[in-house]
PDB file of N, CA and C in Angstrom:
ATOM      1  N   UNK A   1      22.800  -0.219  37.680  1.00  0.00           N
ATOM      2  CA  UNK A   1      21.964   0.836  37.169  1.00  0.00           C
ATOM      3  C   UNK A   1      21.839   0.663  35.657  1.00  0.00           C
ATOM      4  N   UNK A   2      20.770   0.849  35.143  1.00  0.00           N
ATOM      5  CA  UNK A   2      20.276   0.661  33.770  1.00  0.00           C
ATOM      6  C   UNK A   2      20.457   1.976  32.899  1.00  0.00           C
ATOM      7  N   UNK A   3      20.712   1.920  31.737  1.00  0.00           N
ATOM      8  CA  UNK A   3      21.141   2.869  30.953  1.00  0.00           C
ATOM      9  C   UNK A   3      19.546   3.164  30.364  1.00  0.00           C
ATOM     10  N   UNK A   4      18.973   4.745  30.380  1.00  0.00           N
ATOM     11  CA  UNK A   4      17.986   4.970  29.657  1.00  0.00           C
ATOM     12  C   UNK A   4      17.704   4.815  28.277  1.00  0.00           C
ATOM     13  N   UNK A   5      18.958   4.495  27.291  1.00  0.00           N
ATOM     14  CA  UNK A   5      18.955   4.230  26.337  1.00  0.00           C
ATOM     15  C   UNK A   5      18.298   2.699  25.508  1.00  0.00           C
ATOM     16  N   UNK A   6      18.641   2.068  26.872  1.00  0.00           N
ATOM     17  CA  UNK A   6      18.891   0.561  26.620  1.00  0.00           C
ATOM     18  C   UNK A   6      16.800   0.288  27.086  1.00  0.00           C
ATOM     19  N   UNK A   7      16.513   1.164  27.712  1.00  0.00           N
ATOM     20  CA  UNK A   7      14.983   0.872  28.078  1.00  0.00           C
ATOM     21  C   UNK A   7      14.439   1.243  26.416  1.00  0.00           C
ATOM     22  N   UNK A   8      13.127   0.233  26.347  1.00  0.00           N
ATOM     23  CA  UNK A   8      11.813   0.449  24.809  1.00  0.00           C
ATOM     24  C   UNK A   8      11.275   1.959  25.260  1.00  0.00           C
ATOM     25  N   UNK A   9      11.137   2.501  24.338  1.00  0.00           N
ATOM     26  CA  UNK A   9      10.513   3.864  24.246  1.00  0.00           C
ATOM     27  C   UNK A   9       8.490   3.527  24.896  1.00  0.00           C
ATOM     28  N   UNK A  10       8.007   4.398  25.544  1.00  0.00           N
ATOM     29  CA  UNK A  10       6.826   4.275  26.299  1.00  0.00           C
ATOM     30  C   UNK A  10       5.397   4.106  24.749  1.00  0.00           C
ATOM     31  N   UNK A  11       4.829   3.167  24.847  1.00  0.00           N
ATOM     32  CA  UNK A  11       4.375   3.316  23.800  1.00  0.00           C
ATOM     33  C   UNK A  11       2.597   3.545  24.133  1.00  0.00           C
ATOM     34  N   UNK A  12       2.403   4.907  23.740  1.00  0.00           N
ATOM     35  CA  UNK A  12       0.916   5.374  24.359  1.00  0.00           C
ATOM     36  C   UNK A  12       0.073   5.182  23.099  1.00  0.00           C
ATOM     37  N   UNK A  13      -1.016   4.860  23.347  1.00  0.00           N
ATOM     38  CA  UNK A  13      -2.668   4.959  22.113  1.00  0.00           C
ATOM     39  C   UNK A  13      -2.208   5.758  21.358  1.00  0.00           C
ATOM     40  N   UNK A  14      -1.623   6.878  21.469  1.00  0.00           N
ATOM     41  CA  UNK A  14      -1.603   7.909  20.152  1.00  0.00           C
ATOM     42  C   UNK A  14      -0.090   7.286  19.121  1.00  0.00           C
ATOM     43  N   UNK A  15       0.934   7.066  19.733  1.00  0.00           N
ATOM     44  CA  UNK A  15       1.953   6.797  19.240  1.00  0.00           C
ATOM     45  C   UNK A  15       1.734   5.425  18.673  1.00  0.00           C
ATOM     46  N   UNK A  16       0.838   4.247  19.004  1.00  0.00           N
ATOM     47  CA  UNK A  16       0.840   2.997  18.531  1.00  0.00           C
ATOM     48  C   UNK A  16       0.262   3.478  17.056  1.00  0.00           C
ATOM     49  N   UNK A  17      -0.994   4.297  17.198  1.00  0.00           N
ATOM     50  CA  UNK A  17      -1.675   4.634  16.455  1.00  0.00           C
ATOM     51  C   UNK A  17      -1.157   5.175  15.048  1.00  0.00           C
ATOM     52  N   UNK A  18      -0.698   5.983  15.213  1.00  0.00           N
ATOM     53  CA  UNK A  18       0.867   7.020  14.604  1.00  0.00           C
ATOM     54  C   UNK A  18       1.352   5.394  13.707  1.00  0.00           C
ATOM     55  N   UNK A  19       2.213   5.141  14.620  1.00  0.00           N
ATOM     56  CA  UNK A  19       2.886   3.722  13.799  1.00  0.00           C
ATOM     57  C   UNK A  19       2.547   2.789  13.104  1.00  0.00           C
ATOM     58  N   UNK A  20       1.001   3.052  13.516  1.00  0.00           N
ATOM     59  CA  UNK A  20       0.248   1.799  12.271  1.00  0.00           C
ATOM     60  C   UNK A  20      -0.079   2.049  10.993  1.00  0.00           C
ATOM     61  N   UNK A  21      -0.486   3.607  11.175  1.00  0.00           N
ATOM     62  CA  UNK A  21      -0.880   4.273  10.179  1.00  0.00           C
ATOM     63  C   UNK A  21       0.249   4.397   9.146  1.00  0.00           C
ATOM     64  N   UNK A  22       1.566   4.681   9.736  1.00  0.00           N
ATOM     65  CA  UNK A  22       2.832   4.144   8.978  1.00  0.00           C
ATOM     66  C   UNK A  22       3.016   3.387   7.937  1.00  0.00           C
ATOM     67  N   UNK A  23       2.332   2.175   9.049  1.00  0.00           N
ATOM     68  CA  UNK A  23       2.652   0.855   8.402  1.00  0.00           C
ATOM     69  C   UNK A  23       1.700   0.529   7.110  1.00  0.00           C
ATOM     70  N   UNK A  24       0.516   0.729   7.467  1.00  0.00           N
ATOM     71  CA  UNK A  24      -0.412   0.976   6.635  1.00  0.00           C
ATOM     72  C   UNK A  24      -0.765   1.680   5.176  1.00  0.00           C
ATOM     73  N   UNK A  25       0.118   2.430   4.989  1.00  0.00           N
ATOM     74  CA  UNK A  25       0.265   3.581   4.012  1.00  0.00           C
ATOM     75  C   UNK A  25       1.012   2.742   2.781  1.00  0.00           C
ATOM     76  N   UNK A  26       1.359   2.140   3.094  1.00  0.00           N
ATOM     77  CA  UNK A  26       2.032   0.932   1.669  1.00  0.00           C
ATOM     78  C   UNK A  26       0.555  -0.315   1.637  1.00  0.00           C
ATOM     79  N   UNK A  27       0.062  -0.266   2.372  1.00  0.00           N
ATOM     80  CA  UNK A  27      -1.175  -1.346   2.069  1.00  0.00           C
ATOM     81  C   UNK A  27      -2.341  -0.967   1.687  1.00  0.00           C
ATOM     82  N   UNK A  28      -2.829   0.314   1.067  1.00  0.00           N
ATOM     83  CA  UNK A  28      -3.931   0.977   0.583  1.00  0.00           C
ATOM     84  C   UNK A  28      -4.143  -0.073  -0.771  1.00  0.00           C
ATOM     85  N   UNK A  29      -5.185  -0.281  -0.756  1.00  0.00           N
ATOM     86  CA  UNK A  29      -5.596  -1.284  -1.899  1.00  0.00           C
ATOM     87  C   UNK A  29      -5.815  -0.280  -3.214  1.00  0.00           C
ATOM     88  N   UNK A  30      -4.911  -0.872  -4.252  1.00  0.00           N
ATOM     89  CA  UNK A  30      -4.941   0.007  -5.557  1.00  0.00           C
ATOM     90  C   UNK A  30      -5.987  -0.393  -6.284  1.00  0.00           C
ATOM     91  N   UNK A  31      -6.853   1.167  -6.845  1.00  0.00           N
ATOM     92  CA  UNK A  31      -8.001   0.748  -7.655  1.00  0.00           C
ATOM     93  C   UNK A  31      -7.413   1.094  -9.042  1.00  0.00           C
ATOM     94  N   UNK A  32      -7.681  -0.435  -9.701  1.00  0.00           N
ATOM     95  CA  UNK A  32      -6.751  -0.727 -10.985  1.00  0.00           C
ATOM     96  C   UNK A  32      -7.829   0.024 -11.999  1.00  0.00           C
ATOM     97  N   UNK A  33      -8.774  -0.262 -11.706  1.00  0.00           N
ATOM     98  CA  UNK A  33     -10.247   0.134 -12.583  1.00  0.00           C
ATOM     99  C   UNK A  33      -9.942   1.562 -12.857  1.00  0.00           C
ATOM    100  N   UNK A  34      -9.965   2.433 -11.962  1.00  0.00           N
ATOM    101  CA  UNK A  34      -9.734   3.637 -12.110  1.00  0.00           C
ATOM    102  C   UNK A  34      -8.781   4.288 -12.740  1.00  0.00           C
ATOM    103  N   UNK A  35      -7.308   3.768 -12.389  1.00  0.00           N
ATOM    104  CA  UNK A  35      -6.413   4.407 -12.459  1.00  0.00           C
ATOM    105  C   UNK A  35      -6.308   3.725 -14.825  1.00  0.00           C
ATOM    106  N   UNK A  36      -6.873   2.663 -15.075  1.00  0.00           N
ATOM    107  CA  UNK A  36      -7.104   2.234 -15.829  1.00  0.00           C
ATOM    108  C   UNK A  36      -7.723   3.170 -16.799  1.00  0.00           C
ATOM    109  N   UNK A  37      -9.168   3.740 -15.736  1.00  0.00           N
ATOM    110  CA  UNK A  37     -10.462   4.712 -16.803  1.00  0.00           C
ATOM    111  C   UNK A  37      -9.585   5.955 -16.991  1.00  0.00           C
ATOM    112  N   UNK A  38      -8.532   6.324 -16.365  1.00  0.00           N
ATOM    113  CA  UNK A  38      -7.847   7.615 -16.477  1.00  0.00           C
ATOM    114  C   UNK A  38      -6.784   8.003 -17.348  1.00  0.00           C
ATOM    115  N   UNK A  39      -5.796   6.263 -17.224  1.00  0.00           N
ATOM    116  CA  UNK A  39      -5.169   6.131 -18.514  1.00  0.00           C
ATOM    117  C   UNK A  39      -3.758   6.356 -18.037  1.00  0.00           C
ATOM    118  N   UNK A  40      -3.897   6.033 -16.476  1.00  0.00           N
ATOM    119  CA  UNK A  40      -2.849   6.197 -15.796  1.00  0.00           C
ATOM    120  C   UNK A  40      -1.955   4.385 -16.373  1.00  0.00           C
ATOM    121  N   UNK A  41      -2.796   3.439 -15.880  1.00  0.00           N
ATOM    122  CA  UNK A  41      -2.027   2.301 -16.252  1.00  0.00           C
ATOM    123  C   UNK A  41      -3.309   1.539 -17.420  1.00  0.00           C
ATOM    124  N   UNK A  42      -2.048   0.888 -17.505  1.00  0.00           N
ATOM    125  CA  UNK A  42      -2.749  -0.117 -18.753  1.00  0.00           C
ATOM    126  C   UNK A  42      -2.359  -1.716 -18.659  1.00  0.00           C
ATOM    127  N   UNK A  43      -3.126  -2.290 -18.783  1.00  0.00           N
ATOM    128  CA  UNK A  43      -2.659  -3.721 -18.893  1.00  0.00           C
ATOM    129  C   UNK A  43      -1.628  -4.463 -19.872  1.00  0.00           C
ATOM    130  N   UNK A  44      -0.591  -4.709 -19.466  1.00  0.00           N
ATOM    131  CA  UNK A  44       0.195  -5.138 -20.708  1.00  0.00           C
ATOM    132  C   UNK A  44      -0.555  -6.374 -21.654  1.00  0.00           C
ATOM    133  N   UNK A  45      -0.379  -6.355 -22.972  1.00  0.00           N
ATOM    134  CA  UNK A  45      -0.395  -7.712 -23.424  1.00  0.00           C
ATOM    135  C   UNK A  45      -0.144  -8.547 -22.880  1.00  0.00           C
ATOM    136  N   UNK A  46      -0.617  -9.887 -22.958  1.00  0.00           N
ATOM    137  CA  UNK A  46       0.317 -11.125 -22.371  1.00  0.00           C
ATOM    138  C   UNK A  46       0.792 -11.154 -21.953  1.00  0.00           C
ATOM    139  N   UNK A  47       1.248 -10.152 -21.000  1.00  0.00           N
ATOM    140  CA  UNK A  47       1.910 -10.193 -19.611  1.00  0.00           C
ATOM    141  C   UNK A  47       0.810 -10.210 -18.768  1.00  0.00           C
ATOM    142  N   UNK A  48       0.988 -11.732 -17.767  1.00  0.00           N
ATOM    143  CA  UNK A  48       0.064 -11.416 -16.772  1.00  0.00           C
ATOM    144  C   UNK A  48       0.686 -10.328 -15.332  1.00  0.00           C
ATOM    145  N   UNK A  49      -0.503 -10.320 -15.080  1.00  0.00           N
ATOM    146  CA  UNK A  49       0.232  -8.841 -13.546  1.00  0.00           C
ATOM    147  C   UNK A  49       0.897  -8.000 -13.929  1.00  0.00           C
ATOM    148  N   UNK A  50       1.367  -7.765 -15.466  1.00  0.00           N
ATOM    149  CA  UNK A  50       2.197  -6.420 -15.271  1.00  0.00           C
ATOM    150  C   UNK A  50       1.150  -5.287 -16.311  1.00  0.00           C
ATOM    151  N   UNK A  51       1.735  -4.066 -15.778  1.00  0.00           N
ATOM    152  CA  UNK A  51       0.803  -2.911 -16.457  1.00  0.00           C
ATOM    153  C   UNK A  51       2.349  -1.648 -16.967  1.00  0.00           C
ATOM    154  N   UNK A  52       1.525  -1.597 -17.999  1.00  0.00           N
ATOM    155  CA  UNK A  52       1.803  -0.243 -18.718  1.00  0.00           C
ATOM    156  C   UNK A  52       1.324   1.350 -17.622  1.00  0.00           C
ATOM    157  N   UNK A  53       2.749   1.854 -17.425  1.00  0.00           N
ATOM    158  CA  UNK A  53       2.673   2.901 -16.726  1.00  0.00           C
ATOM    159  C   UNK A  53       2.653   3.730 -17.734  1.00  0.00           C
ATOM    160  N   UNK A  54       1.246   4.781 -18.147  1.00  0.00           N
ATOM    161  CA  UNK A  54       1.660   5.622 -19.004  1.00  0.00           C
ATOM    162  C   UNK A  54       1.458   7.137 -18.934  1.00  0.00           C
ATOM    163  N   UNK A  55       1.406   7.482 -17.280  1.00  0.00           N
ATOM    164  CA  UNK A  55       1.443   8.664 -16.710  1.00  0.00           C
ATOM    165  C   UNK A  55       1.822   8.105 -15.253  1.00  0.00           C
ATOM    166  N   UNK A  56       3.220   8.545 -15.184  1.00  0.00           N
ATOM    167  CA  UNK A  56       3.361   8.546 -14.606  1.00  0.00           C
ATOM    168  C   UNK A  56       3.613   8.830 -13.176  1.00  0.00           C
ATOM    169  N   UNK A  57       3.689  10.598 -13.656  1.00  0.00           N
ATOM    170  CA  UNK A  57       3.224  10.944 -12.462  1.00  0.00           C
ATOM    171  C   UNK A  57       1.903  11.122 -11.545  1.00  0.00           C
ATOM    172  N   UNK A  58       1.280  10.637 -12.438  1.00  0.00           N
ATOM    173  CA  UNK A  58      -0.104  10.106 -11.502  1.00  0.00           C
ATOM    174  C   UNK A  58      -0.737   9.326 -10.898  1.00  0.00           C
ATOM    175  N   UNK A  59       1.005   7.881 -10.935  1.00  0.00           N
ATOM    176  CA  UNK A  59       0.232   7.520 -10.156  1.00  0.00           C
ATOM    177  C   UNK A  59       0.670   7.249  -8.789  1.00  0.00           C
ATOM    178  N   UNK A  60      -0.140   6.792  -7.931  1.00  0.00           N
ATOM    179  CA  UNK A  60      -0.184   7.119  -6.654  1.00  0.00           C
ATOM    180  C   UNK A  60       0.991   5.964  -5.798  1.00  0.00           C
ATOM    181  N   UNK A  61       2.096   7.116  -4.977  1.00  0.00           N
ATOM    182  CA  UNK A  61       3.489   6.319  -4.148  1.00  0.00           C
ATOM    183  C   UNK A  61       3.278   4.834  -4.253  1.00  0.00           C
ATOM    184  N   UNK A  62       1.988   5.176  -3.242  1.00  0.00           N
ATOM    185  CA  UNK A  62       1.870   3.569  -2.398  1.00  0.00           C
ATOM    186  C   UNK A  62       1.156   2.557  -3.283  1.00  0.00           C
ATOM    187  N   UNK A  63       1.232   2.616  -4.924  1.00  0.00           N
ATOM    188  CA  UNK A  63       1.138   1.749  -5.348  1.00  0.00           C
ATOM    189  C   UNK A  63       2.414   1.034  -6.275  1.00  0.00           C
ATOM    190  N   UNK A  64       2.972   2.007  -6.454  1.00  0.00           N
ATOM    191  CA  UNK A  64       4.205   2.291  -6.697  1.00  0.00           C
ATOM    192  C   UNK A  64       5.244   1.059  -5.844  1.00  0.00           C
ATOM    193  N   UNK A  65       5.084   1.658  -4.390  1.00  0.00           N
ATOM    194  CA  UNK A  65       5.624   0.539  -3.600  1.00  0.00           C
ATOM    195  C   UNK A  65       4.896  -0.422  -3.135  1.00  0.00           C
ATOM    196  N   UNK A  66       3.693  -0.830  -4.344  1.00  0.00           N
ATOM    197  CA  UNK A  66       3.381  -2.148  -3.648  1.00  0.00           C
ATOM    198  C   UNK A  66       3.768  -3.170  -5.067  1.00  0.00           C
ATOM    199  N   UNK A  67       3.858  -2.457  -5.912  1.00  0.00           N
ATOM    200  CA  UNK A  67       4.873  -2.991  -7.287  1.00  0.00           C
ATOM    201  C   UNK A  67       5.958  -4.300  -6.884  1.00  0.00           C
ATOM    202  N   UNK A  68       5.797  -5.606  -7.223  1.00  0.00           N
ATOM    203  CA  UNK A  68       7.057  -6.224  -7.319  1.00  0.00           C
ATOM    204  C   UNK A  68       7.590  -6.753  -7.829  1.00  0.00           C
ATOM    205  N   UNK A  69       7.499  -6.103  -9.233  1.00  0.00           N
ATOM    206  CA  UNK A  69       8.813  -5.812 -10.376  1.00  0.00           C
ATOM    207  C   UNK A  69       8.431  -4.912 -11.219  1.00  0.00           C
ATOM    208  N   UNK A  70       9.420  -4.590 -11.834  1.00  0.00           N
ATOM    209  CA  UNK A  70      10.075  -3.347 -12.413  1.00  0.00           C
ATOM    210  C   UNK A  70      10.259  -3.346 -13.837  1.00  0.00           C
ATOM    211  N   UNK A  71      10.261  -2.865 -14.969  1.00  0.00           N
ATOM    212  CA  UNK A  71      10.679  -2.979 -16.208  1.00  0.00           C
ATOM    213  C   UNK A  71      10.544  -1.983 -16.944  1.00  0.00           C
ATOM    214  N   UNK A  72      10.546  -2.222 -18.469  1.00  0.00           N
ATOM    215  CA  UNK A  72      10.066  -1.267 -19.356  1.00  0.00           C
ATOM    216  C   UNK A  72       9.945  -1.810 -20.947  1.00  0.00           C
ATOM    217  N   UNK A  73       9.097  -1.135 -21.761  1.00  0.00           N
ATOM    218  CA  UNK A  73       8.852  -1.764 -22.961  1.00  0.00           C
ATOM    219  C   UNK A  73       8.594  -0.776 -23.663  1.00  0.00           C
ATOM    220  N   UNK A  74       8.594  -0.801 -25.102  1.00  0.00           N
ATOM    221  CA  UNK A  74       8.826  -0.246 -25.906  1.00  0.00           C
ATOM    222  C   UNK A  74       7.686   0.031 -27.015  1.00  0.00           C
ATOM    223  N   UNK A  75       6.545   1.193 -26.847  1.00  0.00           N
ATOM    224  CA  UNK A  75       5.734   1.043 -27.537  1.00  0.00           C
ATOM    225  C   UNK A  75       5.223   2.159 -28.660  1.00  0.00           C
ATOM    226  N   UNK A  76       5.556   1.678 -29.985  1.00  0.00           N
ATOM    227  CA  UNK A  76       5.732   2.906 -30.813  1.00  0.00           C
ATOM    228  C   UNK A  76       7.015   3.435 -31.012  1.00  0.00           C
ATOM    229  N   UNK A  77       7.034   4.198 -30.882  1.00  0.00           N
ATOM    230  CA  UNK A  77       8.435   5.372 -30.195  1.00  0.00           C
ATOM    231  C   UNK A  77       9.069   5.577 -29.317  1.00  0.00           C
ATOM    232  N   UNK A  78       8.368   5.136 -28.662  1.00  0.00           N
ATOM    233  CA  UNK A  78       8.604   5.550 -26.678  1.00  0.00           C
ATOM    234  C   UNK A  78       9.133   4.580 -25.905  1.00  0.00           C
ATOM    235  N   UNK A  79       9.914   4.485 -24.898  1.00  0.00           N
ATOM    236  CA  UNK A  79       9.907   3.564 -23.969  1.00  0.00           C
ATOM    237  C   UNK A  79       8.868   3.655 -22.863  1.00  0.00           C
ATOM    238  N   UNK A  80       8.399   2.777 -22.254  1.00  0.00           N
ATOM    239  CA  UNK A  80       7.174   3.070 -20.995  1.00  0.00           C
ATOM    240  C   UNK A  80       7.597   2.113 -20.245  1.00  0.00           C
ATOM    241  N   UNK A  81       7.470   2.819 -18.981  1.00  0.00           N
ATOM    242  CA  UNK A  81       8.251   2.289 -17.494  1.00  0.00           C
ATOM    243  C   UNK A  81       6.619   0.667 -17.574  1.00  0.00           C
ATOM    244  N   UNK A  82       6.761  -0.265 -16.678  1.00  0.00           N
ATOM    245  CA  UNK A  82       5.947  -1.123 -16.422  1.00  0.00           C
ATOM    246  C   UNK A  82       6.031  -1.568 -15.207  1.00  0.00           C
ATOM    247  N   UNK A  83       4.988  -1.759 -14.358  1.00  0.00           N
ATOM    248  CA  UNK A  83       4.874  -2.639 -12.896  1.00  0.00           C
ATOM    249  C   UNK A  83       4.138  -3.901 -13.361  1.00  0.00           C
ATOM    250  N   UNK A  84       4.589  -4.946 -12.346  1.00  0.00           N
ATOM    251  CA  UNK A  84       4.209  -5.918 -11.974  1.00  0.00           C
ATOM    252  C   UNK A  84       3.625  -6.097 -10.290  1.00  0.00           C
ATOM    253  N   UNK A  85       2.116  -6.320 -10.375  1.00  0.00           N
ATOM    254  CA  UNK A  85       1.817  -6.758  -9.747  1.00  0.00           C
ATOM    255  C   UNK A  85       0.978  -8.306  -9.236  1.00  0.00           C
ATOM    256  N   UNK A  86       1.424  -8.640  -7.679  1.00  0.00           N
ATOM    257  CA  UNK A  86       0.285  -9.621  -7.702  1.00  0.00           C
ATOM    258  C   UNK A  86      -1.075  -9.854  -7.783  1.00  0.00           C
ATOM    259  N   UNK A  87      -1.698 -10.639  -8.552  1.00  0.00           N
ATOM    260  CA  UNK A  87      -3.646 -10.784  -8.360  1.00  0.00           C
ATOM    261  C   UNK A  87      -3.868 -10.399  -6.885  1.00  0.00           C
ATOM    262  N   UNK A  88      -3.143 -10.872  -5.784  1.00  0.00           N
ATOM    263  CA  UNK A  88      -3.550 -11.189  -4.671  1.00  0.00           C
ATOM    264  C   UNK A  88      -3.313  -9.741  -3.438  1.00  0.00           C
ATOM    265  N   UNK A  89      -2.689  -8.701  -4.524  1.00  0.00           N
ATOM    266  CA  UNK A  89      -2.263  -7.786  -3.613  1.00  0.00           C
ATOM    267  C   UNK A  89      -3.293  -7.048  -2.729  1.00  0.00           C
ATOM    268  N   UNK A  90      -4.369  -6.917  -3.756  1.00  0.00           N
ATOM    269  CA  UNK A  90      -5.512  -6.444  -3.589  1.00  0.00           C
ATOM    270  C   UNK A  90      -6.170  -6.746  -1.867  1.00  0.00           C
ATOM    271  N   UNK A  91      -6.425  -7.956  -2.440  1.00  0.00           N
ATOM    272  CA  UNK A  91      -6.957  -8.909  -1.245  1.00  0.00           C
ATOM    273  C   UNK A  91      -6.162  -8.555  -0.119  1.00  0.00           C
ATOM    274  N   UNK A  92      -5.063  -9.038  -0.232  1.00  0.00           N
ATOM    275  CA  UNK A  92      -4.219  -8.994   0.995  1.00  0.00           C
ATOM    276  C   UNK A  92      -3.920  -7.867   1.847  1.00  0.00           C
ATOM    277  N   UNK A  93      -4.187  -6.868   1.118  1.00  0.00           N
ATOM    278  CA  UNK A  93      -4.265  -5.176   1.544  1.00  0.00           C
ATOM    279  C   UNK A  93      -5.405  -4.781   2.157  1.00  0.00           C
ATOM    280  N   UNK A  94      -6.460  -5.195   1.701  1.00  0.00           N
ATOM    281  CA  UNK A  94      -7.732  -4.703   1.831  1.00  0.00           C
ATOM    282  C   UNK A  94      -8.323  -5.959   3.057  1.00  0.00           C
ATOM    283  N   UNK A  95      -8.008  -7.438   3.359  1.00  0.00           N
ATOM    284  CA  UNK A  95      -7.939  -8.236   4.417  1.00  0.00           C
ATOM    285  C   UNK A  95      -7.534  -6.927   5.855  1.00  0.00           C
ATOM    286  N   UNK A  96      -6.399  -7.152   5.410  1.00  0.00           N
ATOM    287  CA  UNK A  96      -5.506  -6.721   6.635  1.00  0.00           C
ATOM    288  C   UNK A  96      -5.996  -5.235   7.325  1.00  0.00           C
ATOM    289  N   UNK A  97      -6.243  -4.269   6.214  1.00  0.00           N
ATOM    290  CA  UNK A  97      -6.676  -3.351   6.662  1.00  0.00           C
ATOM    291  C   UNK A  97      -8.089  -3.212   7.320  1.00  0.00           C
ATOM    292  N   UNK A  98      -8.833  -4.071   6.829  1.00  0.00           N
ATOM    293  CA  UNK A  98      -9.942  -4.308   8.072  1.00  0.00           C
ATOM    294  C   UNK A  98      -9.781  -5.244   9.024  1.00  0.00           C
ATOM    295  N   UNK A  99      -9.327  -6.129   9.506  1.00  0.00           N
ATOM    296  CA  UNK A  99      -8.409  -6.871  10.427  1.00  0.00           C
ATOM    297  C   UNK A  99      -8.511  -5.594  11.534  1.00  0.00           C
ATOM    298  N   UNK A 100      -7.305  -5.049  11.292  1.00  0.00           N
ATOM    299  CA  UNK A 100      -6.428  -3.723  12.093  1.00  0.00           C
ATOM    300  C   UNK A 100      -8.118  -2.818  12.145  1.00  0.00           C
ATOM    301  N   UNK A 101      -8.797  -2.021  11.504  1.00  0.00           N
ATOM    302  CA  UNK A 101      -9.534  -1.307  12.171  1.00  0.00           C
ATOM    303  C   UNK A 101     -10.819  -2.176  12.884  1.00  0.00           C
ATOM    304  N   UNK A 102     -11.260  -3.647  12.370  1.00  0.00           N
ATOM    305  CA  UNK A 102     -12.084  -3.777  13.350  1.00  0.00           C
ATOM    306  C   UNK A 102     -11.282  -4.188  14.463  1.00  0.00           C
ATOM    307  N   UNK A 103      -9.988  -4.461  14.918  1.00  0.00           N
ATOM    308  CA  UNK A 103      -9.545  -4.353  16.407  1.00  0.00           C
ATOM    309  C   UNK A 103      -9.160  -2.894  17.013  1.00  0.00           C
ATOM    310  N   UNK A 104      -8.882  -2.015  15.977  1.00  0.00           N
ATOM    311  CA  UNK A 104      -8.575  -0.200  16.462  1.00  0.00           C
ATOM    312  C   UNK A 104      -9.961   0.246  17.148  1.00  0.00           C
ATOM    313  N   UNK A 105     -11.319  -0.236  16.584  1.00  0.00           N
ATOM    314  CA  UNK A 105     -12.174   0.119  16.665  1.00  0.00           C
ATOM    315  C   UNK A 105     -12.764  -0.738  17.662  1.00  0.00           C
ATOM    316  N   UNK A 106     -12.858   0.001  18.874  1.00  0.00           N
ATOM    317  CA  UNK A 106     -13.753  -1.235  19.985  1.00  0.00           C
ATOM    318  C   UNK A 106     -14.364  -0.255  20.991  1.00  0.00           C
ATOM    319  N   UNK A 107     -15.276  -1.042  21.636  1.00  0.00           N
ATOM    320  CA  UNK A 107     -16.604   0.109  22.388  1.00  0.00           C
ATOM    321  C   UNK A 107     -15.163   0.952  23.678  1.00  0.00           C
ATOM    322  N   UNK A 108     -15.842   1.875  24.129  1.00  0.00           N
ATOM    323  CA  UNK A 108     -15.008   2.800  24.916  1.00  0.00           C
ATOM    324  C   UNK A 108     -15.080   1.336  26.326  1.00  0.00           C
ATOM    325  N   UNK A 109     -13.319   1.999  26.886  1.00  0.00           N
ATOM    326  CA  UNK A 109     -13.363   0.898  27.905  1.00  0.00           C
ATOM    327  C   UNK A 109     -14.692   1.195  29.147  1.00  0.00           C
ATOM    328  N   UNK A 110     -14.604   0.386  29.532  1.00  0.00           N
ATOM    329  CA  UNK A 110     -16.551   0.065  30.738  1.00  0.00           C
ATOM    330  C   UNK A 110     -15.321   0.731  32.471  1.00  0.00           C
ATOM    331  N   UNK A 111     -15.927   1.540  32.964  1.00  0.00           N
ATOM    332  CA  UNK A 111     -15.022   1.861  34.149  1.00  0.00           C
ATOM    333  C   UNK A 111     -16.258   0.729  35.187  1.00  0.00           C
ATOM    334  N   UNK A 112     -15.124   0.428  36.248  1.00  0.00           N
ATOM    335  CA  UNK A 112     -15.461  -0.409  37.129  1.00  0.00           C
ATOM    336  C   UNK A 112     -16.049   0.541  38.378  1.00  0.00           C
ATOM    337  N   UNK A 113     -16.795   0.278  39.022  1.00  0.00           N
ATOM    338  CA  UNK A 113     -16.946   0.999  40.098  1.00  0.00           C
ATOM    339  C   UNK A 113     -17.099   0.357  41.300  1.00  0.00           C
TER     340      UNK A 113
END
């Protein structure tokens, strides 16, 4: 006899759905332009890929965690937190996420008769 524990949990359209959207929520493609015109980030000097965080609470988690590295620099008076990101994050976020909805998205199934 099999332990119910040891069976995969039933995985229905709504719950796959649920889980992608999960997954997804760290891959929202960050608009640098914007968050730029607002004055949220800034491009560091001569640092390539990394930006001057200079409000920080504005800006948005999931770009936050798509950051991969960390620092800080010193400008004026102040210290200011800095991310590093890749050129390619963009792409790779914004690929994938249409990938996933043009397969989420497909004609209603055809019933047989």
């Amino acid at each position: 006899m099999s332990d119910p524990d040891d069976e995969p949990p039933t995985l229905t359209r709504s719950r796959v759905l649920r889980e992608l959207r999960h997954l997804l929520e760290g891959l929202t493609p960050i608009d640098f332009p914007d968050l730029e015109r607002r004055g949220v980030l800034q491009k560091a000097p001569h640092e390539t890929g990394w930006y001057l965080v200079l409000k920080p609470a504005e800006l948005p988690a999931y770009a936050r965690q798509q950051a991969l590295g960390a620092g800080q620099t010193t400008v004026g008076d102040r210290t200011v937190p800095m991310l590093w990101f890749q050129k390619s994050t963009n792409r790779k976020a914004a690929a994938l996420l249409a990938q996933i909805n043009r397969r989420l998205v497909r004609p209603r199934d055809v019933m047989a008769h």
